[in-house]
PDB file of N, CA and C in Angstrom:
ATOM      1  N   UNK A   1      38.843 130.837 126.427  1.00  0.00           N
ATOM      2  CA  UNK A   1      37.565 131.147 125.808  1.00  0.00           C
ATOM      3  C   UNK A   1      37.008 129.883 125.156  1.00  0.00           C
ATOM      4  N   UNK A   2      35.677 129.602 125.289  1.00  0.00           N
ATOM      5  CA  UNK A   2      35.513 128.885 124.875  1.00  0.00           C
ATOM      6  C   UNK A   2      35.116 128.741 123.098  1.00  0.00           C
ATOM      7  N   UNK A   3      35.094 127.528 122.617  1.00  0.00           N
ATOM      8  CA  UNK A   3      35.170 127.576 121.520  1.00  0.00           C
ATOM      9  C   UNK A   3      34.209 126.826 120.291  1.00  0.00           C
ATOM     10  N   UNK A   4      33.821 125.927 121.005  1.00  0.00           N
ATOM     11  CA  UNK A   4      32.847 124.997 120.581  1.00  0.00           C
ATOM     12  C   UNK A   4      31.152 125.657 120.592  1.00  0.00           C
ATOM     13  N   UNK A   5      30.367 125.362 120.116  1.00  0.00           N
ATOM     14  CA  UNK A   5      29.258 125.755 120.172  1.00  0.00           C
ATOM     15  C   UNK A   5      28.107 125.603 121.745  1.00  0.00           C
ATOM     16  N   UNK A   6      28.276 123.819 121.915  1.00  0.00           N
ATOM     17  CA  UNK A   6      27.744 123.733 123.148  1.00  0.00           C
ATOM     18  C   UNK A   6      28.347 124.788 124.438  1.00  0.00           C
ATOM     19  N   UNK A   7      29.869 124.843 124.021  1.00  0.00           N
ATOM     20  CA  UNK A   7      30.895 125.379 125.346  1.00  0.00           C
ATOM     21  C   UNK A   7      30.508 126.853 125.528  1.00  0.00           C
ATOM     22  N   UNK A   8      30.152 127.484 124.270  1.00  0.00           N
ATOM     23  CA  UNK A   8      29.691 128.783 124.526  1.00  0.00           C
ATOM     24  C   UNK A   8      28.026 129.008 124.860  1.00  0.00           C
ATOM     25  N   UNK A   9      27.331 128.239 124.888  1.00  0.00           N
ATOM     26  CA  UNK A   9      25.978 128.071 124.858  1.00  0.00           C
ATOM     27  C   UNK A   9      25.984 128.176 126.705  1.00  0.00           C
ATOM     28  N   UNK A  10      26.742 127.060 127.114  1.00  0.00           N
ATOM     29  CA  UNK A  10      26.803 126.479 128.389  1.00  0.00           C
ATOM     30  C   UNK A  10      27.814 127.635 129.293  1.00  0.00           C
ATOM     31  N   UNK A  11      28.364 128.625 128.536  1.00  0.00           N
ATOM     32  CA  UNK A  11      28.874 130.155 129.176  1.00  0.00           C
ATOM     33  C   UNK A  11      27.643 131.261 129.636  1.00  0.00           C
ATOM     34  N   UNK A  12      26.663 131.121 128.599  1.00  0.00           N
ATOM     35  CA  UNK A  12      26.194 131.835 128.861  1.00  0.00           C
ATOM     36  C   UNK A  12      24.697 131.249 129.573  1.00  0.00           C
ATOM     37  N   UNK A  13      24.262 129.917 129.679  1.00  0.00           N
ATOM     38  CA  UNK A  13      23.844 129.579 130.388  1.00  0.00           C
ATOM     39  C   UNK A  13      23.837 129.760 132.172  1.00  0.00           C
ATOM     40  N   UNK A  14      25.546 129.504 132.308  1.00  0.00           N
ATOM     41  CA  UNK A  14      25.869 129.610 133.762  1.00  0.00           C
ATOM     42  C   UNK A  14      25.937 131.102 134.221  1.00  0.00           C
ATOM     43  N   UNK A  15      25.984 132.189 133.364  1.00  0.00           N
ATOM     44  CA  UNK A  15      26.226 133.664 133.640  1.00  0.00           C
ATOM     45  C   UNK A  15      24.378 133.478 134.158  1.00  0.00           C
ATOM     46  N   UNK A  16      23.516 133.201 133.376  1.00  0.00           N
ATOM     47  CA  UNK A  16      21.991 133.285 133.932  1.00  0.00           C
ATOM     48  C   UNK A  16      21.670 132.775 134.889  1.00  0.00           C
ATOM     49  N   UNK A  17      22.175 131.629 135.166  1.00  0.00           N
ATOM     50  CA  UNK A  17      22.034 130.728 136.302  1.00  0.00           C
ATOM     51  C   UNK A  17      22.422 131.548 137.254  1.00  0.00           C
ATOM     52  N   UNK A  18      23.617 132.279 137.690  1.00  0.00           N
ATOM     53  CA  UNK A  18      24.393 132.734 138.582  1.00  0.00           C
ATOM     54  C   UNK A  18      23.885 133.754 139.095  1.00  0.00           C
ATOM     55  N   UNK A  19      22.768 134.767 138.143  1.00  0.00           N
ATOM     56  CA  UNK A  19      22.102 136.026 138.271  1.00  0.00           C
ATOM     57  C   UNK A  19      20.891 135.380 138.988  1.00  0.00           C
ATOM     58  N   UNK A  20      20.292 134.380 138.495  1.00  0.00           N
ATOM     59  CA  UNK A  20      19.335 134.037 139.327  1.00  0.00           C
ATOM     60  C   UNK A  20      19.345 133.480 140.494  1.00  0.00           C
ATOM     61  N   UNK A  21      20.462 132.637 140.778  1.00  0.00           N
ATOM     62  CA  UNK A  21      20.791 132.255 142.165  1.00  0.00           C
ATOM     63  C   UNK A  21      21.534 132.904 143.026  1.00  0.00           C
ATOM     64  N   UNK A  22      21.999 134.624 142.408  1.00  0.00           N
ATOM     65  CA  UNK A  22      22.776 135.371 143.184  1.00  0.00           C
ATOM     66  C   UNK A  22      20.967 135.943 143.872  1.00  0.00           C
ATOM     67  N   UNK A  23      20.265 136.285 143.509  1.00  0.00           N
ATOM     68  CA  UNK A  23      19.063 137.142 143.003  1.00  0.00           C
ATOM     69  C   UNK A  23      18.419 136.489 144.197  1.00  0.00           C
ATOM     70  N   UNK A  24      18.034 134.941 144.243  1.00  0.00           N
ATOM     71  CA  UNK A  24      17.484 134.100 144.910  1.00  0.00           C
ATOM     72  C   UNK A  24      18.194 134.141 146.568  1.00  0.00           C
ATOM     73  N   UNK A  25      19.163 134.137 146.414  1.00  0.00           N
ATOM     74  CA  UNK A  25      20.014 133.742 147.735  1.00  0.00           C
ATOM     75  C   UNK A  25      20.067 135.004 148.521  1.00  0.00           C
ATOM     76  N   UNK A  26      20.261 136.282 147.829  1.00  0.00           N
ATOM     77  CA  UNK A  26      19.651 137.871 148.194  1.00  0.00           C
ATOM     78  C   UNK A  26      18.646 137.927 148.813  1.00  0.00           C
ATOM     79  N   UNK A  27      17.205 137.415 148.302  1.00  0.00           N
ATOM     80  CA  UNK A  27      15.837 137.515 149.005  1.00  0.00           C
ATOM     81  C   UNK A  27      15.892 136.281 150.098  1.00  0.00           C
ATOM     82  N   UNK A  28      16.672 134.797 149.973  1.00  0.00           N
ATOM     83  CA  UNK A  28      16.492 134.669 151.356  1.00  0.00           C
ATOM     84  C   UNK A  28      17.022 135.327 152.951  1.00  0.00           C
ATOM     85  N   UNK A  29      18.297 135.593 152.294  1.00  0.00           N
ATOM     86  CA  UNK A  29      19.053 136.040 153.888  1.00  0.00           C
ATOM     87  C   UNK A  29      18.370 137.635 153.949  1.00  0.00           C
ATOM     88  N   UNK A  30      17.495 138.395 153.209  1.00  0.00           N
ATOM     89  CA  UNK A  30      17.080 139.586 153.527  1.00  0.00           C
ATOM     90  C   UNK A  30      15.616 139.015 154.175  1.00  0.00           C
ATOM     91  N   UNK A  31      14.640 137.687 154.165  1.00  0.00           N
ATOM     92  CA  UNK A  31      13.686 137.313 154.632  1.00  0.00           C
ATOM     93  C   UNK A  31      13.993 136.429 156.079  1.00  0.00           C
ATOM     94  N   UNK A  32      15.295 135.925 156.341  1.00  0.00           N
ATOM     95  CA  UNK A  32      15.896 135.799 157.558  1.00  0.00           C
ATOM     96  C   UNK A  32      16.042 136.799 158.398  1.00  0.00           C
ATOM     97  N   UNK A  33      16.736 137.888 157.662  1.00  0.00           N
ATOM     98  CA  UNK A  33      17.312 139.254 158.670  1.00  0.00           C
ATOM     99  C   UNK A  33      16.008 139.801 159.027  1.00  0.00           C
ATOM    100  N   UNK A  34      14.743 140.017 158.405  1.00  0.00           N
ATOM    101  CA  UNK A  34      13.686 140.261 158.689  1.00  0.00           C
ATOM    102  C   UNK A  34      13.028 139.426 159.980  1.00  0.00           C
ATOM    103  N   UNK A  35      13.066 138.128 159.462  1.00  0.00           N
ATOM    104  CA  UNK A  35      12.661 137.845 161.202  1.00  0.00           C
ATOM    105  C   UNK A  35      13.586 137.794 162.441  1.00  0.00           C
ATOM    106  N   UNK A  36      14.999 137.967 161.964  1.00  0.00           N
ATOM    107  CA  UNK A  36      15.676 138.394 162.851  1.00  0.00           C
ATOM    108  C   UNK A  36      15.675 139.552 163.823  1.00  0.00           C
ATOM    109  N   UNK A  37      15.372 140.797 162.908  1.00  0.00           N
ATOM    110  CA  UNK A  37      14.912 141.984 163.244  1.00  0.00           C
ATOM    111  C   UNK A  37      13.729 141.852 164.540  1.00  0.00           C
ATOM    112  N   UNK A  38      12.394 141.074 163.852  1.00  0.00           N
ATOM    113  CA  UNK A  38      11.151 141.144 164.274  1.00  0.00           C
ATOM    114  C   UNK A  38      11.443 140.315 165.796  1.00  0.00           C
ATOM    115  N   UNK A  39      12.159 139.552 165.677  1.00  0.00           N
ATOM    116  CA  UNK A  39      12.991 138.672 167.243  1.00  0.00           C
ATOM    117  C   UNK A  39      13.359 139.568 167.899  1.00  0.00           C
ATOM    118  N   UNK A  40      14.566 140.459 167.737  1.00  0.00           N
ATOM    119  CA  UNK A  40      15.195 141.296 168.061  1.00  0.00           C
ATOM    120  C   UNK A  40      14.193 142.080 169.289  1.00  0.00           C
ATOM    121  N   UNK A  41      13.197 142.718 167.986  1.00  0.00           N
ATOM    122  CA  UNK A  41      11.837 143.503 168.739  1.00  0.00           C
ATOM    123  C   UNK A  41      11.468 143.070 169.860  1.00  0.00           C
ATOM    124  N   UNK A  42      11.203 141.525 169.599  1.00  0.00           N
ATOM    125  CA  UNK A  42      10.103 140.978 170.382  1.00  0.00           C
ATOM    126  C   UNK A  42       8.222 141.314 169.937  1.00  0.00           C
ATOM    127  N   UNK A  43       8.404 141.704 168.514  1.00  0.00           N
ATOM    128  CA  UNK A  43       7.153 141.444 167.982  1.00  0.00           C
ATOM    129  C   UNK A  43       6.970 140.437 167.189  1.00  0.00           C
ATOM    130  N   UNK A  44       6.262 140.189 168.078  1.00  0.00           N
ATOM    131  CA  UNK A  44       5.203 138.044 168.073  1.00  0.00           C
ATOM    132  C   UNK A  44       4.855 137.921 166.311  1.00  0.00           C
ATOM    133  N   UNK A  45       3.822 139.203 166.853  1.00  0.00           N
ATOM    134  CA  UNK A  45       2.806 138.595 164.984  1.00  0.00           C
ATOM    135  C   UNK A  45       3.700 139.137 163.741  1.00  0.00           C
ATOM    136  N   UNK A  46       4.751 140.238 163.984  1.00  0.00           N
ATOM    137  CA  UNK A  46       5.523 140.534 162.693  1.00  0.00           C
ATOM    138  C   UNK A  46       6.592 139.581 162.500  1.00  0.00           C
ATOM    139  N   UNK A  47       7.161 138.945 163.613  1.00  0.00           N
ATOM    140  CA  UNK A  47       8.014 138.045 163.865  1.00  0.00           C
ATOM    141  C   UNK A  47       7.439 136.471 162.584  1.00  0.00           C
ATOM    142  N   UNK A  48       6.001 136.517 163.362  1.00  0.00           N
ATOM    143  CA  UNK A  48       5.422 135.060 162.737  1.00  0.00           C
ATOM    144  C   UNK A  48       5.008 135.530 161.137  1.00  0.00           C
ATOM    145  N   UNK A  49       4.741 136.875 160.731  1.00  0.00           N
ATOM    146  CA  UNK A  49       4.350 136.682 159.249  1.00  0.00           C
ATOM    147  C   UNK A  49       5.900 136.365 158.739  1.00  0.00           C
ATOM    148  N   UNK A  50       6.816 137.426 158.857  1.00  0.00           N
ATOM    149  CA  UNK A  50       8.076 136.868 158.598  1.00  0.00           C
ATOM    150  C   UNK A  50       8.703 136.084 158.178  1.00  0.00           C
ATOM    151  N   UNK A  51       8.847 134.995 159.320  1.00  0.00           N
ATOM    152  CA  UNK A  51       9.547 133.863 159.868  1.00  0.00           C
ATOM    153  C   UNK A  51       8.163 132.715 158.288  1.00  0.00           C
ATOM    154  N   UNK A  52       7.112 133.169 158.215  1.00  0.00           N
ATOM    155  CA  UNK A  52       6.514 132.114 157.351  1.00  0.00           C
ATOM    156  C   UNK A  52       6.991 132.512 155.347  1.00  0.00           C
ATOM    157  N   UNK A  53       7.149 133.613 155.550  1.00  0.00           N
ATOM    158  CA  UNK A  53       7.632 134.155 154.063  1.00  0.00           C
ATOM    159  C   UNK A  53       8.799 133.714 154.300  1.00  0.00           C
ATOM    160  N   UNK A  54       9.851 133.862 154.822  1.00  0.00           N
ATOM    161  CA  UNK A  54      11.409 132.975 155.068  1.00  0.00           C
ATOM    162  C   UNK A  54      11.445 131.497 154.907  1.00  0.00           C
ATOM    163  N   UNK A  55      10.542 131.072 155.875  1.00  0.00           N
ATOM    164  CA  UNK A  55      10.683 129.391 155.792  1.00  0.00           C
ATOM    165  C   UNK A  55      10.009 129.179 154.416  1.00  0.00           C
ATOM    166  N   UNK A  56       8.958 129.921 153.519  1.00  0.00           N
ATOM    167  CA  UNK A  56       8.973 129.400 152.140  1.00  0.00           C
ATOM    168  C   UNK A  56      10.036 130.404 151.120  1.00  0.00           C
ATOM    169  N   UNK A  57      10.782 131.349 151.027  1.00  0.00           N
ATOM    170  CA  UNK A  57      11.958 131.370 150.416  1.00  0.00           C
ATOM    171  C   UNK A  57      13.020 130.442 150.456  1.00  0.00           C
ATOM    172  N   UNK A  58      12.954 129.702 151.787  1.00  0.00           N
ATOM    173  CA  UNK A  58      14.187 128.953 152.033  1.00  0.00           C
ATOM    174  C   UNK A  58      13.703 127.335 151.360  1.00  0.00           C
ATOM    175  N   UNK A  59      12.314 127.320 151.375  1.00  0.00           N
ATOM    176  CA  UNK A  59      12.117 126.043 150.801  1.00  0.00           C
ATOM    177  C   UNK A  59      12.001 126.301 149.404  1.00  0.00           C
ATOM    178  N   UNK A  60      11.808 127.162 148.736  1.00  0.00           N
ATOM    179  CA  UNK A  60      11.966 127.584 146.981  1.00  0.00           C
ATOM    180  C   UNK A  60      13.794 127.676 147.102  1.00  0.00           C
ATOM    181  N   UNK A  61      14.119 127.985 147.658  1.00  0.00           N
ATOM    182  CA  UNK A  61      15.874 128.075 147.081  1.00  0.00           C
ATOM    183  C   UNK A  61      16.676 126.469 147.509  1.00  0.00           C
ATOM    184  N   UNK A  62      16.039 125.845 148.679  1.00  0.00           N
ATOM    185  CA  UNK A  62      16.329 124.126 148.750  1.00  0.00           C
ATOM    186  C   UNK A  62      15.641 123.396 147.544  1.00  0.00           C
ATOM    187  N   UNK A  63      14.607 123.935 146.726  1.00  0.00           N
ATOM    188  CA  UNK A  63      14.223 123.218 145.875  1.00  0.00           C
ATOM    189  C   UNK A  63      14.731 123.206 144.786  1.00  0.00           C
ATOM    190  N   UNK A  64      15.326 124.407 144.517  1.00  0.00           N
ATOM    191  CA  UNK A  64      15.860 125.244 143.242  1.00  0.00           C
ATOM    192  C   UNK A  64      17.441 124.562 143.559  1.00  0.00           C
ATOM    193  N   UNK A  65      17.792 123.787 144.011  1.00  0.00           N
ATOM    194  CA  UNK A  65      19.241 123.494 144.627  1.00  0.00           C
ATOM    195  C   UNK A  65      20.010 124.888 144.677  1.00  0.00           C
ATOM    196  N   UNK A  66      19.712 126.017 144.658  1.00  0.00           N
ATOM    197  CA  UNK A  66      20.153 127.329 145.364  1.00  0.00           C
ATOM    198  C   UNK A  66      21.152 127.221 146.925  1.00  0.00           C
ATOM    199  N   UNK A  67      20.638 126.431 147.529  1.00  0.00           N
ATOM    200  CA  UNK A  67      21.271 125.869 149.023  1.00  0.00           C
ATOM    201  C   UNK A  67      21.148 124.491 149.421  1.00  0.00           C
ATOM    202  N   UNK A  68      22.174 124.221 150.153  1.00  0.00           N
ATOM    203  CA  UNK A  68      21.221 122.716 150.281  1.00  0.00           C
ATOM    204  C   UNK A  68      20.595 122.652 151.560  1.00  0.00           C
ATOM    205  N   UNK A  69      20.114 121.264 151.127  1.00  0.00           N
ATOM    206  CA  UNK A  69      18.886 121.005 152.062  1.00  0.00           C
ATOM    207  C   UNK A  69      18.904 121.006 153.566  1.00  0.00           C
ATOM    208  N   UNK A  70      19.860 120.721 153.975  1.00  0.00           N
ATOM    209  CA  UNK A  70      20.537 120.486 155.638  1.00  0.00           C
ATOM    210  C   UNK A  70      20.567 121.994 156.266  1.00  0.00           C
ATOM    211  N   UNK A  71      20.984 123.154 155.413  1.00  0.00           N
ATOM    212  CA  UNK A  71      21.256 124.230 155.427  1.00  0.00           C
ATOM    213  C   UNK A  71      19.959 125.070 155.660  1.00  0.00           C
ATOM    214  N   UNK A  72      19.095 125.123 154.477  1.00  0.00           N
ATOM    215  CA  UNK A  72      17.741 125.247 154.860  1.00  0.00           C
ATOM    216  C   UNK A  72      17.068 124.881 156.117  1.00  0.00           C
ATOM    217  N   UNK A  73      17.333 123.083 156.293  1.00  0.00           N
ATOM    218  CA  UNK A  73      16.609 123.259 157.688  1.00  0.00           C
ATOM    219  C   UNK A  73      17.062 123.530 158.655  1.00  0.00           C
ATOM    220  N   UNK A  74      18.450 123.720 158.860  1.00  0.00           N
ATOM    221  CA  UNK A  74      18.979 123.865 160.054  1.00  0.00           C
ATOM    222  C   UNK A  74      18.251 125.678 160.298  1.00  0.00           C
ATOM    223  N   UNK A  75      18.378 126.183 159.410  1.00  0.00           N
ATOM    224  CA  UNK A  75      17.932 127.857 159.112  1.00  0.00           C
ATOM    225  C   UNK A  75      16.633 127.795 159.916  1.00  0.00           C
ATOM    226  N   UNK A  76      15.921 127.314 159.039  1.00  0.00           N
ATOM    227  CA  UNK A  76      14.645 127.107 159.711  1.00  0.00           C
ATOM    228  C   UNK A  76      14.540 126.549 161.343  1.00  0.00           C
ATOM    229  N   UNK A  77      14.854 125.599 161.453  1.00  0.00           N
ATOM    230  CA  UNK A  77      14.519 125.383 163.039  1.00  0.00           C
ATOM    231  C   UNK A  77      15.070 126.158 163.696  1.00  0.00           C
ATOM    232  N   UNK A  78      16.263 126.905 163.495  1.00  0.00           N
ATOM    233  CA  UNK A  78      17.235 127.634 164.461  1.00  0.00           C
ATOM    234  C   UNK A  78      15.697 129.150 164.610  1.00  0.00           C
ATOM    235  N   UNK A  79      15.286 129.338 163.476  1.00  0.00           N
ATOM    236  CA  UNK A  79      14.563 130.626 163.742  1.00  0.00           C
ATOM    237  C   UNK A  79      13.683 129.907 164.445  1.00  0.00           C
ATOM    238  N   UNK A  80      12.859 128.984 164.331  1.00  0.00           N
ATOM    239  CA  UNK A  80      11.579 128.859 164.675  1.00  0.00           C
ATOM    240  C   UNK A  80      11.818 128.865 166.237  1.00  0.00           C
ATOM    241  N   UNK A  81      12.970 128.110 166.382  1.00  0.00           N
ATOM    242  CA  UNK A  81      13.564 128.022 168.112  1.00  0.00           C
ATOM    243  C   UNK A  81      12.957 129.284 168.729  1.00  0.00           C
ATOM    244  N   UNK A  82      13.775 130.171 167.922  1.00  0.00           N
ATOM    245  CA  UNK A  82      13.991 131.515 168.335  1.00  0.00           C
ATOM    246  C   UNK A  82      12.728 132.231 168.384  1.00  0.00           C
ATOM    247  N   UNK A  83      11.684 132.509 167.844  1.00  0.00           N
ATOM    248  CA  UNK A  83      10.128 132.640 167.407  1.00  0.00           C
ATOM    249  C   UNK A  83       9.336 131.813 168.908  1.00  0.00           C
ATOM    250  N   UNK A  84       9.543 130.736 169.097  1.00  0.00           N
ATOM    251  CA  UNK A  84       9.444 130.197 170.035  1.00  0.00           C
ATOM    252  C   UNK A  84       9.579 130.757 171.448  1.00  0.00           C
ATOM    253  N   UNK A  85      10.615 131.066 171.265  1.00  0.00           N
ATOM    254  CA  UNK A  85      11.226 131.455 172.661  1.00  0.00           C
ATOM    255  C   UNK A  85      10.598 132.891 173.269  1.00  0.00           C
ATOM    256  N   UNK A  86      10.559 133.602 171.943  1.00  0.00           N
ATOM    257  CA  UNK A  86       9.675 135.002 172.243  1.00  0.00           C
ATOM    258  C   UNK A  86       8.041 135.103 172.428  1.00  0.00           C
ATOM    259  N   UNK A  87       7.656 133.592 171.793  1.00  0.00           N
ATOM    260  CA  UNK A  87       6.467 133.313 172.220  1.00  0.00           C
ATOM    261  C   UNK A  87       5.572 133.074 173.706  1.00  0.00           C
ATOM    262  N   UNK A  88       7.051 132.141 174.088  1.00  0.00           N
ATOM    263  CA  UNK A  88       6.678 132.087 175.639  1.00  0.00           C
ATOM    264  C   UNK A  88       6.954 132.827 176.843  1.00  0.00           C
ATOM    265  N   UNK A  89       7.219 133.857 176.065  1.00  0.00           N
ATOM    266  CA  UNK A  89       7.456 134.813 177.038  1.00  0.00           C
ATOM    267  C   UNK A  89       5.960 136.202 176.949  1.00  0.00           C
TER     268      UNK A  89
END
């Protein structure tokens, strides 16, 4: 337990932190699975509103250091691939 003033300050700091980046990291992979879904379908325009609310959750949680950055984009291009692919068809 901690004991010092900063040490307990900085306990309950990281318990908030953790709620918000559990909170944060929740709404991206549920705004992924969403355009995953909309892929799945093969619907274009629900696919593309989607896929644009995702690629900016994923850039608010790369900014928020929530994920890192490599991770984010790899996320991103892998969907857009995929968005792509249902496009040209």
């Amino acid at each position: 337990m901690a004991n010092l003033k900063s040490s307990k300050t900085r306990v309950k700091r990281n318990k908030k932190r953790e709620v918000i980046n559990s909170n944060r990291l929740n709404a991206v992979r549920t705004d992924v699975k969403k355009v995953r879904a909309a892929i799945a379908k093969k619907d274009k325009a629900e696919a593309e509103k989607a896929f644009k609310k995702a690629e900016s959750s994923l850039a608010r949680a790369k900014s928020k250091r929530t994920i890192k950055a490599n991770t984010a984009a790899r996320l991103v291009s892998k969907l857009a691939k995929a968005l792509k692919a249902i496009a040209g068809k």
